[in-house]
N, C-alpha and C. Protein backbone atom coordinates (compact mmCIF):
# COMPACT_ATOMS: atom_id res chain seq x y z
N UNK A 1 155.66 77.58 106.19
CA UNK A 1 155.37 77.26 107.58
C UNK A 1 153.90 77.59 107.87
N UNK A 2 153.08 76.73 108.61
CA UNK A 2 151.76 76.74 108.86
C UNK A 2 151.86 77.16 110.05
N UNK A 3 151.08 78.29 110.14
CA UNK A 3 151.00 78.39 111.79
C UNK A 3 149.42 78.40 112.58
N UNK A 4 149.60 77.37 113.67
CA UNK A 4 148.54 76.86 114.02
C UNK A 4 148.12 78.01 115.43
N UNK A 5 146.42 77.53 115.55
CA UNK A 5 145.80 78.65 116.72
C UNK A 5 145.46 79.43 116.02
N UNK A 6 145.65 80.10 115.25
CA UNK A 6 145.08 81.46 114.62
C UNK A 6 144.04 81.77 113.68
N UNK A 7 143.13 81.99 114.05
CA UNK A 7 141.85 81.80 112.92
C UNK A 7 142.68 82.50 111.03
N UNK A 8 141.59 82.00 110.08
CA UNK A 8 142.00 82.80 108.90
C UNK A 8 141.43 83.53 108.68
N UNK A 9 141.83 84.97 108.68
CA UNK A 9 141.43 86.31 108.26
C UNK A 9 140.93 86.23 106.93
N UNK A 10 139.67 86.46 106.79
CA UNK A 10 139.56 87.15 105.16
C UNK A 10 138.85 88.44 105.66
N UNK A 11 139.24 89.56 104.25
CA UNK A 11 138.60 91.03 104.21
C UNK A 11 138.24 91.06 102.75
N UNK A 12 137.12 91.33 103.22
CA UNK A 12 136.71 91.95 101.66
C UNK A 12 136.24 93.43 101.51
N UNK A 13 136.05 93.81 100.08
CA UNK A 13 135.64 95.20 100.21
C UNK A 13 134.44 95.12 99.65
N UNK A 14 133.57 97.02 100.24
CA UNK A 14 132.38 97.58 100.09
C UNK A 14 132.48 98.57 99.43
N UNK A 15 132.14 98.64 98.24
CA UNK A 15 131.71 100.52 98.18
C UNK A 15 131.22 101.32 99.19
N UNK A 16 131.67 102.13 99.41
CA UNK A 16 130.66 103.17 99.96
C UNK A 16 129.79 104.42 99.22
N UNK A 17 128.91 105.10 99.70
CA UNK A 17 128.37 106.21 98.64
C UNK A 17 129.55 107.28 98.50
N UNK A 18 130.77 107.33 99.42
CA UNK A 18 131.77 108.49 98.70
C UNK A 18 132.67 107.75 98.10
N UNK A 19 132.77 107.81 96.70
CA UNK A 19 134.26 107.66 96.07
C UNK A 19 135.63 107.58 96.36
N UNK A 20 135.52 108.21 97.28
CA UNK A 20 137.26 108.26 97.73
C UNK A 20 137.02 107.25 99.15
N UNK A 21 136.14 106.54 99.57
CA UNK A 21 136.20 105.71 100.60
C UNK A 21 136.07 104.46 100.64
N UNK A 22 136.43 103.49 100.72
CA UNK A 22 136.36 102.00 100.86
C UNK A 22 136.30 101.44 102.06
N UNK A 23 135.29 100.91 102.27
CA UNK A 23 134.80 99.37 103.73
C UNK A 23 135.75 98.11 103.35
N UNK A 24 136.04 98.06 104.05
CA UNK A 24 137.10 96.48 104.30
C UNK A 24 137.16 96.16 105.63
N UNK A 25 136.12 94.84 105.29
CA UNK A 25 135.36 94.13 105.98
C UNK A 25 136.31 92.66 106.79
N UNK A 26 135.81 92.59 107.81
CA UNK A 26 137.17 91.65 108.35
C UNK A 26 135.78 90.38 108.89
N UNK A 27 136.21 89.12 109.05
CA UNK A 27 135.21 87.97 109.66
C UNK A 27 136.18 87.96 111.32
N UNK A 28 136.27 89.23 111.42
CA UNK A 28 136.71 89.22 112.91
C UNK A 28 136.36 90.24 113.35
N UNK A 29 136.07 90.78 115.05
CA UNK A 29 135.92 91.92 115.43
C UNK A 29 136.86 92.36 115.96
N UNK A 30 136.61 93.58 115.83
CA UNK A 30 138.49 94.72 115.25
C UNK A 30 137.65 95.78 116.75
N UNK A 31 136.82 96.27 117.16
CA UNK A 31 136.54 97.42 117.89
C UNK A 31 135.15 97.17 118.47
N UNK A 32 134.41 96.00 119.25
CA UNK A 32 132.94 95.49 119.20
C UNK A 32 132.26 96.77 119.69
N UNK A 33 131.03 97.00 118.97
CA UNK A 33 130.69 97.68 119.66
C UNK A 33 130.54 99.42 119.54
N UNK A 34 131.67 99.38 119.01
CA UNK A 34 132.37 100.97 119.23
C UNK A 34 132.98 101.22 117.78
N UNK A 35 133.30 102.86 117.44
CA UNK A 35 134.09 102.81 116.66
C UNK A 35 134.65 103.86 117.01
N UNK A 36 135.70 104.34 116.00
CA UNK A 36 136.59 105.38 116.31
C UNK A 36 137.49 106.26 114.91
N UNK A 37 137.32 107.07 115.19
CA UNK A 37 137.72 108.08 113.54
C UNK A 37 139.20 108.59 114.04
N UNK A 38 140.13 108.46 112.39
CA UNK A 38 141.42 109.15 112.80
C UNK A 38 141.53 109.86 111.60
N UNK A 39 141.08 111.10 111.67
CA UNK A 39 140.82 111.81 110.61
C UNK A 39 142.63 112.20 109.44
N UNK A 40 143.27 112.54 110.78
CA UNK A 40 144.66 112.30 110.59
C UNK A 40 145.74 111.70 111.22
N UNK A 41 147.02 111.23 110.82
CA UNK A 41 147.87 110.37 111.65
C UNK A 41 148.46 110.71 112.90
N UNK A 42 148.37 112.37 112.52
CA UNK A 42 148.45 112.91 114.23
C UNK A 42 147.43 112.27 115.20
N UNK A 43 146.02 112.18 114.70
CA UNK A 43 145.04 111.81 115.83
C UNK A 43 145.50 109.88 116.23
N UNK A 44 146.13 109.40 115.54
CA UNK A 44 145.83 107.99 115.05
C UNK A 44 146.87 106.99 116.19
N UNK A 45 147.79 108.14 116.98
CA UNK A 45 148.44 107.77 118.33
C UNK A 45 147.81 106.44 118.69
N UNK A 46 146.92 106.28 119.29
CA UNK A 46 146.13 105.35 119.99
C UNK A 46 145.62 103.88 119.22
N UNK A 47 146.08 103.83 117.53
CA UNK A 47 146.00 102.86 117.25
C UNK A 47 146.94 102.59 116.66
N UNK A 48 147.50 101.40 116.71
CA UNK A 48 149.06 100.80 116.33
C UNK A 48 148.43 100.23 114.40
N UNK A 49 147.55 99.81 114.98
CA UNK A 49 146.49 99.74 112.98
C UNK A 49 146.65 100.56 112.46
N UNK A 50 145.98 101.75 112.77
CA UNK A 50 145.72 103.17 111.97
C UNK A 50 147.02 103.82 111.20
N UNK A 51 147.74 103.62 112.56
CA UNK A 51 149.45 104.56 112.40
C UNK A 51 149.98 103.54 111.10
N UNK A 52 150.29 102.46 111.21
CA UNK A 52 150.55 101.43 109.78
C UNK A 52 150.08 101.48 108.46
N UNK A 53 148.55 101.91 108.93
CA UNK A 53 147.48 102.18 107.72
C UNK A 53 148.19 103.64 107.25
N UNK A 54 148.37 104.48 107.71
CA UNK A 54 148.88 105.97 107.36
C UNK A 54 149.77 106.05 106.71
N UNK A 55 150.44 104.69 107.09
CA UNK A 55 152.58 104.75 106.36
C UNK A 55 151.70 104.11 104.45
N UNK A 56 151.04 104.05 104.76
CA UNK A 56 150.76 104.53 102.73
C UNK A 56 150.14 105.34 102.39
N UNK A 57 151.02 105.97 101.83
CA UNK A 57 151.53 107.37 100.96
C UNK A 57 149.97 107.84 100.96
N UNK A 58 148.92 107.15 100.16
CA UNK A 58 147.68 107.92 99.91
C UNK A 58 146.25 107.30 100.30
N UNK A 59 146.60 106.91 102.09
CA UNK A 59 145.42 107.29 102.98
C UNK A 59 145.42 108.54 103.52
N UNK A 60 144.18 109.32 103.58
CA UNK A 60 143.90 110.17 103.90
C UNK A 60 143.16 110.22 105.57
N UNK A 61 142.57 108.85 105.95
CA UNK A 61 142.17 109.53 106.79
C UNK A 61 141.61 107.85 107.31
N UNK A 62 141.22 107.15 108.62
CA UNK A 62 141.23 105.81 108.89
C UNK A 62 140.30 105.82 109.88
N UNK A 63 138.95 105.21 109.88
CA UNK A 63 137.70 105.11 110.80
C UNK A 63 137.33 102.89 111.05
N UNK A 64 138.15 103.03 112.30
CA UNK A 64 137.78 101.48 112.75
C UNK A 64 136.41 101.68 113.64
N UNK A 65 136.22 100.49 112.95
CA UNK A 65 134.25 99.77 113.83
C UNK A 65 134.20 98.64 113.93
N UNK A 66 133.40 97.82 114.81
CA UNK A 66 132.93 96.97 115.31
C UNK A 66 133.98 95.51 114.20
N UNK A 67 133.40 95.72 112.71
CA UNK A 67 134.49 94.65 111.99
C UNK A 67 134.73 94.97 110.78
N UNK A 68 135.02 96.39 110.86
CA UNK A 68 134.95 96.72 109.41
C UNK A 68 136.42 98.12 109.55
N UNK A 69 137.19 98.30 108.73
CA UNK A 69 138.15 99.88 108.17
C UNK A 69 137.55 100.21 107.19
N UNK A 70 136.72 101.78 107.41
CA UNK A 70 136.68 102.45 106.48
C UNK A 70 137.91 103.47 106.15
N UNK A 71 138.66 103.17 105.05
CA UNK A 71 139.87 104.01 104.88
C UNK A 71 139.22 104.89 103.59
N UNK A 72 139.92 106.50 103.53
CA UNK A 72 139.83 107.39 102.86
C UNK A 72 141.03 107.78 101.68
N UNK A 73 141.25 107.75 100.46
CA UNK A 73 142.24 107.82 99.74
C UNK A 73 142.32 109.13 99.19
N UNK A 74 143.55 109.53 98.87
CA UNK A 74 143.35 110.96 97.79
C UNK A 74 143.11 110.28 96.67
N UNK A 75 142.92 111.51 96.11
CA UNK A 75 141.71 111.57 94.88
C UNK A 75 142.39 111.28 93.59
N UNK A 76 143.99 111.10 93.54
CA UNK A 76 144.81 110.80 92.10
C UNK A 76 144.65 108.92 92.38
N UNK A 77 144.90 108.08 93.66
CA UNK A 77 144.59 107.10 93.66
C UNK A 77 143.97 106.53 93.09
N UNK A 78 143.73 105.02 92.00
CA UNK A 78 142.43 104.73 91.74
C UNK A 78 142.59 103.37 93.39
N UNK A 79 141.21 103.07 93.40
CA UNK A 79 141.24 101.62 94.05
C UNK A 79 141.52 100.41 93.70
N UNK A 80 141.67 100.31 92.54
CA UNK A 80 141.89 99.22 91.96
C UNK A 80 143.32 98.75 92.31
N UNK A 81 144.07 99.92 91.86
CA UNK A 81 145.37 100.03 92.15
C UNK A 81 146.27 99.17 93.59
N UNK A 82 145.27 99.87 94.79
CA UNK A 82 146.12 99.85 95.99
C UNK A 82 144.72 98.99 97.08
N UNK A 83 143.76 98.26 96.45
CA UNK A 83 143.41 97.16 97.31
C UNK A 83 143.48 96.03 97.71
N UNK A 84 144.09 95.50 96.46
CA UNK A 84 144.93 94.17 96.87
C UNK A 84 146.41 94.05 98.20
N UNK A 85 147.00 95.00 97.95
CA UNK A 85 148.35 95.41 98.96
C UNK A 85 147.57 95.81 100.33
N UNK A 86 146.16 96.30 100.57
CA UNK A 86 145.82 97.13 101.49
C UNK A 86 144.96 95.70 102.61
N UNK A 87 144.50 94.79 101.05
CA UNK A 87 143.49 93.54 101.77
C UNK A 87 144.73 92.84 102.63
N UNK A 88 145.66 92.46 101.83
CA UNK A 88 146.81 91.42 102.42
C UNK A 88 147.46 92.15 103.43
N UNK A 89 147.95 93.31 103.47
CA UNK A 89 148.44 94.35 104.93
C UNK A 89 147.33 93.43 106.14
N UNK A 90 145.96 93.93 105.86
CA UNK A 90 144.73 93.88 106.83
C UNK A 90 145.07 92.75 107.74
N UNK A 91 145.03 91.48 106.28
CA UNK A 91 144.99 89.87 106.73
C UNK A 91 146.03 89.64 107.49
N UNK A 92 147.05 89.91 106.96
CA UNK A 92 148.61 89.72 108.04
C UNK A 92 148.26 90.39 109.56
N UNK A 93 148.06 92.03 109.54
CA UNK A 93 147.74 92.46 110.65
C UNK A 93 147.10 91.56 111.67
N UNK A 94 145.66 91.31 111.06
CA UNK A 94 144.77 90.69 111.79
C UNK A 94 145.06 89.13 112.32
N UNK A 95 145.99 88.26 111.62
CA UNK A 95 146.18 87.11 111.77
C UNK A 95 147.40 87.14 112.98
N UNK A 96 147.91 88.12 112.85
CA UNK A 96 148.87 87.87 114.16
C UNK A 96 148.47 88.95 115.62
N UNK A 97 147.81 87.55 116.11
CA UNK A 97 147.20 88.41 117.54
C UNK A 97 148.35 89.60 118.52
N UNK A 98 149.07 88.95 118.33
CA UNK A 98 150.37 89.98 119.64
C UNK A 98 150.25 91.64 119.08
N UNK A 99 149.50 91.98 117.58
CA UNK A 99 149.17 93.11 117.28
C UNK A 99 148.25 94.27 117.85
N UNK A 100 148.40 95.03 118.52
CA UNK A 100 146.82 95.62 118.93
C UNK A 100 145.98 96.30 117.90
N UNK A 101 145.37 96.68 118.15
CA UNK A 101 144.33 97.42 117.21
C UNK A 101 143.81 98.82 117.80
N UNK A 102 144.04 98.71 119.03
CA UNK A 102 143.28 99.76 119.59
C UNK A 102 144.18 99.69 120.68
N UNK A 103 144.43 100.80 121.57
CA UNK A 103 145.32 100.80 122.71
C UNK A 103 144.04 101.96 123.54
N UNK A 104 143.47 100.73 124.21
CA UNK A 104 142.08 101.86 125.24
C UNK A 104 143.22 102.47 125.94
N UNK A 105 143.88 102.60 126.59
CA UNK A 105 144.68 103.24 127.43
C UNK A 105 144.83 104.66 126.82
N UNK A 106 145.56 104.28 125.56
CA UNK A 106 146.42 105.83 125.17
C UNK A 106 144.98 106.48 124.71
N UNK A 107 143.89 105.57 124.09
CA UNK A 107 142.71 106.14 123.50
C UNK A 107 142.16 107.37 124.34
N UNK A 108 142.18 106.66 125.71
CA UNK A 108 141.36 107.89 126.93
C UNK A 108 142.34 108.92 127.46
N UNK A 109 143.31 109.01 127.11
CA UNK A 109 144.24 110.39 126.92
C UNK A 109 144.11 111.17 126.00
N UNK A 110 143.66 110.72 124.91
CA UNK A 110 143.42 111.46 123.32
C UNK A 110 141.66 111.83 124.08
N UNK A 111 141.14 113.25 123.24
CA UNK A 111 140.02 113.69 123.23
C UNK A 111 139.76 112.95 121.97
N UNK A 112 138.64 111.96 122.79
CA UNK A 112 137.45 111.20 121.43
C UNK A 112 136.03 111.82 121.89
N UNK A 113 135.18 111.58 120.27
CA UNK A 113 134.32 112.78 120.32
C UNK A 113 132.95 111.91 121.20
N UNK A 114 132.30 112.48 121.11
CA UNK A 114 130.79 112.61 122.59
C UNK A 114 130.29 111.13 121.98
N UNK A 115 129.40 110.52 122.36
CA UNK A 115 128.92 109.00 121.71
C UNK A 115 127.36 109.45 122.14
N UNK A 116 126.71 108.58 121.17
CA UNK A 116 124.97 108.50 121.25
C UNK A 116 124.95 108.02 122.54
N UNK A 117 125.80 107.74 123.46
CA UNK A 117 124.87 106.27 124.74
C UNK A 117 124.30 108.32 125.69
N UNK A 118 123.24 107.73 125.93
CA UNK A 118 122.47 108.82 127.17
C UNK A 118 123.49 108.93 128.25
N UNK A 119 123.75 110.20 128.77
CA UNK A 119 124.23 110.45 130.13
C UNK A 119 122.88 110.61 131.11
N UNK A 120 123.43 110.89 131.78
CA UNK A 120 122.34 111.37 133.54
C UNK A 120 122.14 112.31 133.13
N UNK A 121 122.83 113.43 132.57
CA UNK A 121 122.48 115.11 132.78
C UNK A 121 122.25 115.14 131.46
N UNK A 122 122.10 114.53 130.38
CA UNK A 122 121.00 114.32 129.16
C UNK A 122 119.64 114.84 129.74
N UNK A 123 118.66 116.39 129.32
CA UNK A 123 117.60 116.40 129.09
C UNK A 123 116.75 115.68 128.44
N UNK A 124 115.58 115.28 128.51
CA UNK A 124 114.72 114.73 127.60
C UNK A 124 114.62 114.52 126.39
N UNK A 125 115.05 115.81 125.76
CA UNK A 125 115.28 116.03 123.85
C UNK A 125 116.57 115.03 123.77
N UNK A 126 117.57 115.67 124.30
CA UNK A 126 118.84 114.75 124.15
C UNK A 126 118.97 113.40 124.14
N UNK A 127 118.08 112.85 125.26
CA UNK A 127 117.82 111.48 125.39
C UNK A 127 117.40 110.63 124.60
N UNK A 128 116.04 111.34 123.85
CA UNK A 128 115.45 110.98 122.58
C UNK A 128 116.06 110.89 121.56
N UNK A 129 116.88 112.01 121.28
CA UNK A 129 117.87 111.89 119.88
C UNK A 129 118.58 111.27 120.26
N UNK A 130 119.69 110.78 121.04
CA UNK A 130 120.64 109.99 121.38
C UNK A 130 119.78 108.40 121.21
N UNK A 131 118.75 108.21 121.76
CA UNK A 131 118.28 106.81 121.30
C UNK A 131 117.79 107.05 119.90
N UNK A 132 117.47 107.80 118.95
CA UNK A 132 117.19 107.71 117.79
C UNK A 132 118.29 107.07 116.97
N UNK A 133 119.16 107.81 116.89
CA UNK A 133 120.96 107.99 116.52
C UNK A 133 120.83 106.88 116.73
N UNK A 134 120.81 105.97 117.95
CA UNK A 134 121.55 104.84 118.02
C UNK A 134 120.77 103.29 117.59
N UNK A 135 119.35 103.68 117.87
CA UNK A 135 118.55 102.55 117.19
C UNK A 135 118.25 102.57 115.70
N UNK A 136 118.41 103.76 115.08
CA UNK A 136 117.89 103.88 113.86
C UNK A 136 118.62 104.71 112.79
N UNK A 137 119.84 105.31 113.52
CA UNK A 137 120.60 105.57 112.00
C UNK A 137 121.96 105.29 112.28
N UNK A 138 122.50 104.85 113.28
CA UNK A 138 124.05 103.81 113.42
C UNK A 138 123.85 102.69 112.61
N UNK A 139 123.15 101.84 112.85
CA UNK A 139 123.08 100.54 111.67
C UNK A 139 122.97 100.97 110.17
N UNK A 140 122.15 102.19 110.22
CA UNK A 140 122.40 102.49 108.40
C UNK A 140 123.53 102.64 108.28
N UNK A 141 124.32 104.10 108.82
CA UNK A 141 125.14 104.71 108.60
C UNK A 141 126.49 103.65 108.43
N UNK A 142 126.62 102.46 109.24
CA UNK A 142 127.44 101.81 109.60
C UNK A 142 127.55 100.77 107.92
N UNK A 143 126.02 100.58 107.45
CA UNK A 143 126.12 99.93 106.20
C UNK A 143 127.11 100.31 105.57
N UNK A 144 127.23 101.68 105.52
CA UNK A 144 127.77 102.50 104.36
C UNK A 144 129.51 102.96 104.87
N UNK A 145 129.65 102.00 106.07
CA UNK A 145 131.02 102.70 106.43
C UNK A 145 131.57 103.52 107.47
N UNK A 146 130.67 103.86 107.85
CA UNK A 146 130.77 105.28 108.26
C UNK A 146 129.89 105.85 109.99
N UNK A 147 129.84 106.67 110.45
CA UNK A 147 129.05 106.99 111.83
C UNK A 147 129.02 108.40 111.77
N UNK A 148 127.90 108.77 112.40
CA UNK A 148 126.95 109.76 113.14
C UNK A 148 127.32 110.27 114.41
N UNK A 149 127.80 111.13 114.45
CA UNK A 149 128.18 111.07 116.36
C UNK A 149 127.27 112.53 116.92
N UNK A 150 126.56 112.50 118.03
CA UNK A 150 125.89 113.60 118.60
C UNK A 150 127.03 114.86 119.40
N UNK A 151 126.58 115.45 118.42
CA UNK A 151 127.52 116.81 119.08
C UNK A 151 127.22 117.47 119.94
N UNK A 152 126.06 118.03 120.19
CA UNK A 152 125.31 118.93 121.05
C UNK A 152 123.58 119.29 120.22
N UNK A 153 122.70 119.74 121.35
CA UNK A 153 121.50 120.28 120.86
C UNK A 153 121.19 121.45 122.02
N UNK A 154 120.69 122.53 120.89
CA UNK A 154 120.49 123.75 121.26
C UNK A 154 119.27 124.48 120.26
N UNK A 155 118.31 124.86 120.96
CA UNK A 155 117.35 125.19 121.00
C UNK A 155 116.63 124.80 119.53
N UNK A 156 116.78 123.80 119.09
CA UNK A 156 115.89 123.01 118.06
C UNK A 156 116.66 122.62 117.15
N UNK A 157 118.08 123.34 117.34
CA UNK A 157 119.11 122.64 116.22
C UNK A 157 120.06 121.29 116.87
N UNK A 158 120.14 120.18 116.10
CA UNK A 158 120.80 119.31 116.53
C UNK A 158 122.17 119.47 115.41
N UNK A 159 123.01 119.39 116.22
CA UNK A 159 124.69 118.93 115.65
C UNK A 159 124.76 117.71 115.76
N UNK A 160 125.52 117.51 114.63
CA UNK A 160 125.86 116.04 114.38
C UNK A 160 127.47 115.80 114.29
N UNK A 161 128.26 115.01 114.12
CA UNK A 161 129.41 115.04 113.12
C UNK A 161 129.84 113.33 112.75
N UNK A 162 130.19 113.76 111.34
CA UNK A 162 129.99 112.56 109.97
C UNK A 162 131.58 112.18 110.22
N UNK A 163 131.87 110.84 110.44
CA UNK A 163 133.00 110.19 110.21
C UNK A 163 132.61 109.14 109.43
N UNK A 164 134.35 108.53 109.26
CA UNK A 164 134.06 107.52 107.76
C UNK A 164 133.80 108.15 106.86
N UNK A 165 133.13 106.75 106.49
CA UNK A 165 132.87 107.42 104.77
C UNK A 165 131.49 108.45 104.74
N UNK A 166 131.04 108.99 105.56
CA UNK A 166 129.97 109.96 105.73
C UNK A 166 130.60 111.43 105.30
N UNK A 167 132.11 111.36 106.35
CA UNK A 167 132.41 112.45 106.31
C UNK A 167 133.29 112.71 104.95
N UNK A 168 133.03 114.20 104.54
CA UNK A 168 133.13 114.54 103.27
C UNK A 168 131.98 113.88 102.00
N UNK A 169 131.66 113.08 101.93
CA UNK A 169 130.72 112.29 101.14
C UNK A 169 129.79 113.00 100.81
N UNK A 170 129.33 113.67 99.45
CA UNK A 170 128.51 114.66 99.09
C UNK A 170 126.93 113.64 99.58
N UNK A 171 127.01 112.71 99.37
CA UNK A 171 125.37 111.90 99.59
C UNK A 171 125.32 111.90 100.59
N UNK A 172 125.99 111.87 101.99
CA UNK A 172 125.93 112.29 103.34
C UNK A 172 124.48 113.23 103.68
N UNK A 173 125.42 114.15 102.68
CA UNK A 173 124.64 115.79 103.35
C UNK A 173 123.29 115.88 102.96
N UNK A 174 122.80 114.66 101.77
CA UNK A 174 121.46 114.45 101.45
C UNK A 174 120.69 113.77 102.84
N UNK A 175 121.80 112.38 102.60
CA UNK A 175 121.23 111.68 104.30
C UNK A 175 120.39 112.58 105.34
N UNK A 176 122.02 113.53 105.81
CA UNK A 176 121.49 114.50 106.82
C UNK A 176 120.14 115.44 106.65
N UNK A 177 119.88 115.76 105.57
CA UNK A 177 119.04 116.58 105.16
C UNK A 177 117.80 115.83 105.25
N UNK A 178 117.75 115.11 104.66
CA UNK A 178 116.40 114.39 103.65
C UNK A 178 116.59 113.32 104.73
N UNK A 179 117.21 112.27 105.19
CA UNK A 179 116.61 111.26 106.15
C UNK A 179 116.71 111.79 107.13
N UNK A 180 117.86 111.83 108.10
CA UNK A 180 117.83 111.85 109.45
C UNK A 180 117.11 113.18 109.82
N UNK A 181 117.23 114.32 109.00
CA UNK A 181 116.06 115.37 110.00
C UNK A 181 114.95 114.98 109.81
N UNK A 182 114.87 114.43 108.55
CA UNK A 182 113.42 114.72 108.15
C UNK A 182 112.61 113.83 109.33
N UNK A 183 113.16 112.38 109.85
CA UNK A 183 113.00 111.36 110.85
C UNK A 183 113.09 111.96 112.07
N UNK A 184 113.71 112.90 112.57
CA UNK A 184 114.17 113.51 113.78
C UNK A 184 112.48 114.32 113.88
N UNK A 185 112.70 115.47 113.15
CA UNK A 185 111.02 116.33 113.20
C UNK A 185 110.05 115.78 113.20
N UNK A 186 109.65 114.41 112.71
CA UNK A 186 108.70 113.67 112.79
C UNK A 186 108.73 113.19 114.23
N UNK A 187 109.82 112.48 114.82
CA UNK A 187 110.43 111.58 115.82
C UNK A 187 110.20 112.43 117.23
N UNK A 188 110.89 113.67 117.06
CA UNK A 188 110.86 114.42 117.55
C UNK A 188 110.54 116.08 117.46
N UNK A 189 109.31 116.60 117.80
CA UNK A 189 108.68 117.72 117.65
C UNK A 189 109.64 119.12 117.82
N UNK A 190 110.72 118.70 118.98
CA UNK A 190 111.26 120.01 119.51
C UNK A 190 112.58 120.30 118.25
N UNK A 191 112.58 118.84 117.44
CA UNK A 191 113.81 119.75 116.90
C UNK A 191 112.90 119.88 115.55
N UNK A 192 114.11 121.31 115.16
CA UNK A 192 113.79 122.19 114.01
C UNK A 192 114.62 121.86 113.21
N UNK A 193 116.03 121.97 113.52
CA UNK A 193 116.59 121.51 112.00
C UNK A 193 118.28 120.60 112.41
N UNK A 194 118.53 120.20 111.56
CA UNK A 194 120.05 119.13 112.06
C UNK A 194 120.99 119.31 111.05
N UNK A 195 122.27 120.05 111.70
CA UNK A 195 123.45 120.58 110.81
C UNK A 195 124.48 119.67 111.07
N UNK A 196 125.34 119.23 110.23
CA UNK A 196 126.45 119.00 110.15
C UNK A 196 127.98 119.47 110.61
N UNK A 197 129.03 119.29 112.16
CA UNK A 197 129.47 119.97 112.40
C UNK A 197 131.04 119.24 111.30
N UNK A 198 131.75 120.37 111.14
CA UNK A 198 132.86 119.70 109.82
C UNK A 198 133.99 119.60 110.93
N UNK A 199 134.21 118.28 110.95
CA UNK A 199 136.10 117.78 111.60
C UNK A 199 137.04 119.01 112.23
């Protein structure tokens, strides 16, 4: 049976720089705009995707964006194994619209974490890093899978925290180190150094 109206889903996959993470890439948008980390299936309430994605045995952990799932596997998994079953799950999902993906409703009952966009009561420093974050290391970070989210800044230290495939990802913590501060101290004079806050 052909069923008509419905665009055709394809997903393909990305490496990412952590091993245990895979990008699967959709020619549709799944979250525009925005993304959102479910580190575990307890957090994952709010997406009817995520919670489905969880019912196999060895995801660890499920970050939707704009048109891409970065999913996290344990470490006995290979990928080879469980991406074909994971692409065709995606495609089915995605091909039948009456599915949600995201439920904004239940989302803004769940605590989701702080976002780069500037508030009003953003100081100056904050403002700056928050447009840094968002013009110049969301599109990297996003290459690779994964997001940057602004935690707080206090007196020259900026917090960050790594979802996707960032988080846990030993090349992350180079990122953090070696690009984004090193770009931040240049970028910005007042900060001194940029830590990583862990999930």
């Amino acid at each position: 049976m052909i069923k008509t109206g419905n665009p055709v889903i394809s997903i393909y996959t990305e490496m990412t720089p952590n091993p245990e993470t895979m990008k699967f890439v959709a020619n549709k948008l799944l979250y525009p705009g925005k993304s959102v980390d479910f580190p575990d299936v307890e957090s994952a309430k709010p997406s009817p995707l995520a919670i489905e994605l969880f019912g196999f045995p060895f995801i660890k952990s499920v970050f939707i964006a704009s048109n891409f799932v970065t999913l996290t596997k344990t470490t006995e998994t290979e990928w080879s194994d469980v991406i074909p079953n994971i692409r065709q799950f995606l495609k089915e999902y995605l091909e039948d619209n009456t599915r949600p993906i995201i439920n904004e409703d239940e989302l803004a009952t769940v605590k989701q974490e702080s976002t780069n966009m500037v508030a009003a009561d953003d100081d100056d420093v904050v403002k700056r890093i928050k447009e840094l974050l968002e013009n110049y290391v969301k599109p990297a970070v996003e290459m690779d899978g994964g997001a940057i989210q602004f935690k707080s800044y206090n007196e020259g230290v900026v917090n960050l925290m790594l979802q996707g495939s960032c988080s846990g990802c030993p090349s992350s913590m180079i990122t953090l180190k070696a690009g984004i501060e090193g770009m931040m101290k240049r970028m910005i004079p007042e900060v001194k150094e940029v830590v990583a806050e862990a999930e």
